[in-house]
Each structure stands twice: as structure tokens, then as C-alpha cells.
Protein backbone atom coordinates (compact mmCIF):
# COMPACT_ATOMS: atom_id res chain seq x y z
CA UNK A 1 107.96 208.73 62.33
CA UNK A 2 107.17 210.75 65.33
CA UNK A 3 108.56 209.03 68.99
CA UNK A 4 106.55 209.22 71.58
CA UNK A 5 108.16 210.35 75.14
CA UNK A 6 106.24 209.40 78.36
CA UNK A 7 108.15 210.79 81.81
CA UNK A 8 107.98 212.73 84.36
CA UNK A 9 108.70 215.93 84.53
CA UNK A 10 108.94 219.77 86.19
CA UNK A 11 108.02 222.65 84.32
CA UNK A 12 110.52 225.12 84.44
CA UNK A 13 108.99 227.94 82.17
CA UNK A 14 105.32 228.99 79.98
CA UNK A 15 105.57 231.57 77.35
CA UNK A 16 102.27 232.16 75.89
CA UNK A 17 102.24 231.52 71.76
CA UNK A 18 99.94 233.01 69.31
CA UNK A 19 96.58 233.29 69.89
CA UNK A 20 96.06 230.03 71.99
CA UNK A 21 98.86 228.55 72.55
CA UNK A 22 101.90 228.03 75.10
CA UNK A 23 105.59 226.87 74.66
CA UNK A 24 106.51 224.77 77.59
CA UNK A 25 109.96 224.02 78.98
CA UNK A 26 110.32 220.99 80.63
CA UNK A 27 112.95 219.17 82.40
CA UNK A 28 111.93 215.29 81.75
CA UNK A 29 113.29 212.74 83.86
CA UNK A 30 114.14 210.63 81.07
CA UNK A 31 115.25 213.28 77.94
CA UNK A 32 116.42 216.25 80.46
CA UNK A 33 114.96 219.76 79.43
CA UNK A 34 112.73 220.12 76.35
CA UNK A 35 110.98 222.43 74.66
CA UNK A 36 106.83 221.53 73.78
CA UNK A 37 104.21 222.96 72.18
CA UNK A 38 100.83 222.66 73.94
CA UNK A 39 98.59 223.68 70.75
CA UNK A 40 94.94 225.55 72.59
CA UNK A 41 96.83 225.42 75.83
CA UNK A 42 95.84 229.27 76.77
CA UNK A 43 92.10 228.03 75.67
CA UNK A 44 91.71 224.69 76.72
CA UNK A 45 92.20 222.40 79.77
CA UNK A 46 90.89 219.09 78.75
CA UNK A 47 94.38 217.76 77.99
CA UNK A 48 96.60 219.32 80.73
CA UNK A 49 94.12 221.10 82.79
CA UNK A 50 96.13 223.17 85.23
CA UNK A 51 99.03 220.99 84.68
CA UNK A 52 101.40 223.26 83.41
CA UNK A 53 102.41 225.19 87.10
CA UNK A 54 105.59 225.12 88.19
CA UNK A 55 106.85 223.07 91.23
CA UNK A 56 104.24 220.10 90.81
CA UNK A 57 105.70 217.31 89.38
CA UNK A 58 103.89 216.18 86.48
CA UNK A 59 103.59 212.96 84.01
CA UNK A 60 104.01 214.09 80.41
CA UNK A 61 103.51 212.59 77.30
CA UNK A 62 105.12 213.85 74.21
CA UNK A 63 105.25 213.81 70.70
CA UNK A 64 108.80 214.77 69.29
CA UNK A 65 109.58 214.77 65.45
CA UNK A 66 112.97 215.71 66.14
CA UNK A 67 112.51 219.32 65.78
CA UNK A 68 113.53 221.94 68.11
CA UNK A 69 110.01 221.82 70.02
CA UNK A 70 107.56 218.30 70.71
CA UNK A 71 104.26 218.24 71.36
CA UNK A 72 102.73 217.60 74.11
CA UNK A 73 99.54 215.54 74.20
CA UNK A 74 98.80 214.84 77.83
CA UNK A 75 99.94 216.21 81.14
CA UNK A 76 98.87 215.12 84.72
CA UNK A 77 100.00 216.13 87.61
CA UNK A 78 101.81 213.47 89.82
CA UNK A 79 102.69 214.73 92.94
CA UNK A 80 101.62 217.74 94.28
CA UNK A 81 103.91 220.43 96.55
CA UNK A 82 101.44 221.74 98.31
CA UNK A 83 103.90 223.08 101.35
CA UNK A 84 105.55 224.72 98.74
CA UNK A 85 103.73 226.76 97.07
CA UNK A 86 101.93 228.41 100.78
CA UNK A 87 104.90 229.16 101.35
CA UNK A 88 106.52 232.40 99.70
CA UNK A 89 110.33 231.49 101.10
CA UNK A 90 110.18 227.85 99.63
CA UNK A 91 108.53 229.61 96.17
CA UNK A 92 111.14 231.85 95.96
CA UNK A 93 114.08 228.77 96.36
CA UNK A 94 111.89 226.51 94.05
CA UNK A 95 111.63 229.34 91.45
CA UNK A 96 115.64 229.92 91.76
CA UNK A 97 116.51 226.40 91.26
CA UNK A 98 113.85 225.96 88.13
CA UNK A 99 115.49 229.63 86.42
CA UNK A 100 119.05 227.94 87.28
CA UNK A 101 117.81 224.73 85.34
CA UNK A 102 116.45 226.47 82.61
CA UNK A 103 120.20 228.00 82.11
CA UNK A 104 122.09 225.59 82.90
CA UNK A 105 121.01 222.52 81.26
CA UNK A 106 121.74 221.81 77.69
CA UNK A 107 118.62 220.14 75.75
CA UNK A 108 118.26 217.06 75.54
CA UNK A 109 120.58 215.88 77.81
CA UNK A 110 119.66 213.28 80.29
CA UNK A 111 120.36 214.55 83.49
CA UNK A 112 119.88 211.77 86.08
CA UNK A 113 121.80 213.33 89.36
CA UNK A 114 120.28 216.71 88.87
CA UNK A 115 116.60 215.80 88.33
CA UNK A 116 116.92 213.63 91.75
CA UNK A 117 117.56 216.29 93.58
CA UNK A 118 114.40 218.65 92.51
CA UNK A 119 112.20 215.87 91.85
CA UNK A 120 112.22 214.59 95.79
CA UNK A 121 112.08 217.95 97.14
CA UNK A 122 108.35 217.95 98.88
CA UNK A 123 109.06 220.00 101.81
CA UNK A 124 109.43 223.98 102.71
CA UNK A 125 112.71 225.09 103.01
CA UNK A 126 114.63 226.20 106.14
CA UNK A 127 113.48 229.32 107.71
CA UNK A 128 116.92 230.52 106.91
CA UNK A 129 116.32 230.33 103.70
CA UNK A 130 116.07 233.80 100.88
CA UNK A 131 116.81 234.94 98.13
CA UNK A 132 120.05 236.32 99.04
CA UNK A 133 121.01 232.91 101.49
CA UNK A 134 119.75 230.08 99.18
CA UNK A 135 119.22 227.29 101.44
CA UNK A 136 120.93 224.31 101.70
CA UNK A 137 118.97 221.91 99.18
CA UNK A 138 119.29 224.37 96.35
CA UNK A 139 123.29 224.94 96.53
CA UNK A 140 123.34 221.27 96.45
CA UNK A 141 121.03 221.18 93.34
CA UNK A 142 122.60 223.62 91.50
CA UNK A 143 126.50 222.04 92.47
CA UNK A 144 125.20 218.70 91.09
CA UNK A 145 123.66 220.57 88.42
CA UNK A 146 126.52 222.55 86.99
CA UNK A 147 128.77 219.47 87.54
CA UNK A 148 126.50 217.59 85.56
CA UNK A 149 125.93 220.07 82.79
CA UNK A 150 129.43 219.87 81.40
């Protein structure tokens, strides 16, 4: 019997699937990072309609038979980071700490202390902030993260 997962989460990568669909990675508050299948996602946008951008965070609901991927049947998105994304400096940190997620955390595995930290960021980063001087906020995340992911 299928169990249903309802959370919030960030997505941290879309790879496009067969003709219309998309493999999502997610990192869930409540499951840490998961795999889903979003069947007509490439084609459709009644059910997550636009949802599926990084940096937003979004409310999911899944489907999971146990398998390596769930399904997802409805995405929202909960809380918008608009800053962020106008901003190419804050992109470029956001997109760092969602690649260092997507290596770092072991699926499904809860990770409580390291989705705090990218789940309340809102705001753009430091002006001293690049690629090659990761601001403050993301060394943080990504300490918390790889001390969590043990």
C-alpha cells in the first residue's frame, strides 16, 4: 500500500524523462532528499504548474511505494524568494548550497538541522559574496550539512 508524504520541500535538481516527463530531486523537510517522478511534467502544469524551480520553497505531496523514485501528485509553491532569484550573486550561493545538498545528503534521511538552515534563507546574500568566497550563510549550511550527513 502506497504512503502518502505531504512536506515541504526545495528542489534541488530536474532531469527531463522520456517524452513528457521529469525526475525531481527533492530535499523534504520531513523524509530529507528524494527522488519523484512527475509523470506529463514537461507537458502539463495543472498539477505543479511552475512549481518545480529551484530556490522557492514548495509544499509537496507524494506518493512513495518504496521504490527508488515516488510520485509526486501535487506541488505548490509556499514561499517565494523573490530577492533571490534578481539577484545573480545570491543565485549563484543558492545554486551552490542546493548542488552541495544533492551530494551530500544520503536519501531518505531526515535531515532536520540542515533543512533549517536553507529553508529560512529569504534574503540576498552579502555583497561579498561569489563563487570563489561563499558567503557566510552557505559555509554554515554546508558545515551543518556535512556534520549531519554522517
Amino acid at each position: 500500500m502506497p504512503k502518502t508524504i505531504e512536506s515541504e520541500a526545495l528542489v534541488v535538481r530536474t532531469v527531463a524523462y522520456r517524452e513528457s516527463d521529469v525526475i525531481v530531486t527533492l530535499l523534504t523537510a520531513t523524509d530529507g532528499k528524494l527522488g519523484a517522478l512527475v509523470r506529463g511534467g514537461r507537458k502539463s502544469t495543472r498539477r505543479v504548474g511552475g512549481a518545480l524551480e529551484p530556490v522557492h520553497t514548495i509544499a509537496v505531496k507524494l506518493e512513495d511505494r518504496g521504490g527508488d523514485l515516488a510520485t509526486l501528485r501535487e506541488a505548490r509553491v509556499v514561499k517565494v524568494r523573490a530577492r533571490t532569484v534578481t539577484d545573480l550573486e545570491a543565485l549563484d550561493v543558492a545554486g551552490m548550497a542546493l548542488r552541495w545538498a544533492r551530494h551530500l545528503f544520503q536519501p531518505r534521511h531526515p535531515e532536520p538541522q540542515a533543512w533549517e538552515t536553507p529553508s529560512r534563507q529569504g534574503r540576498a546574500p552579502p555583497a561579498r559574496c561569489s563563487p570563489a568566497q561563499p558567503c557566510a550563510c552557505s559555509r554554515t549550511w554546508a558545515t551543518r550539512s556535512t556534520s549531519t550527513a554522517a
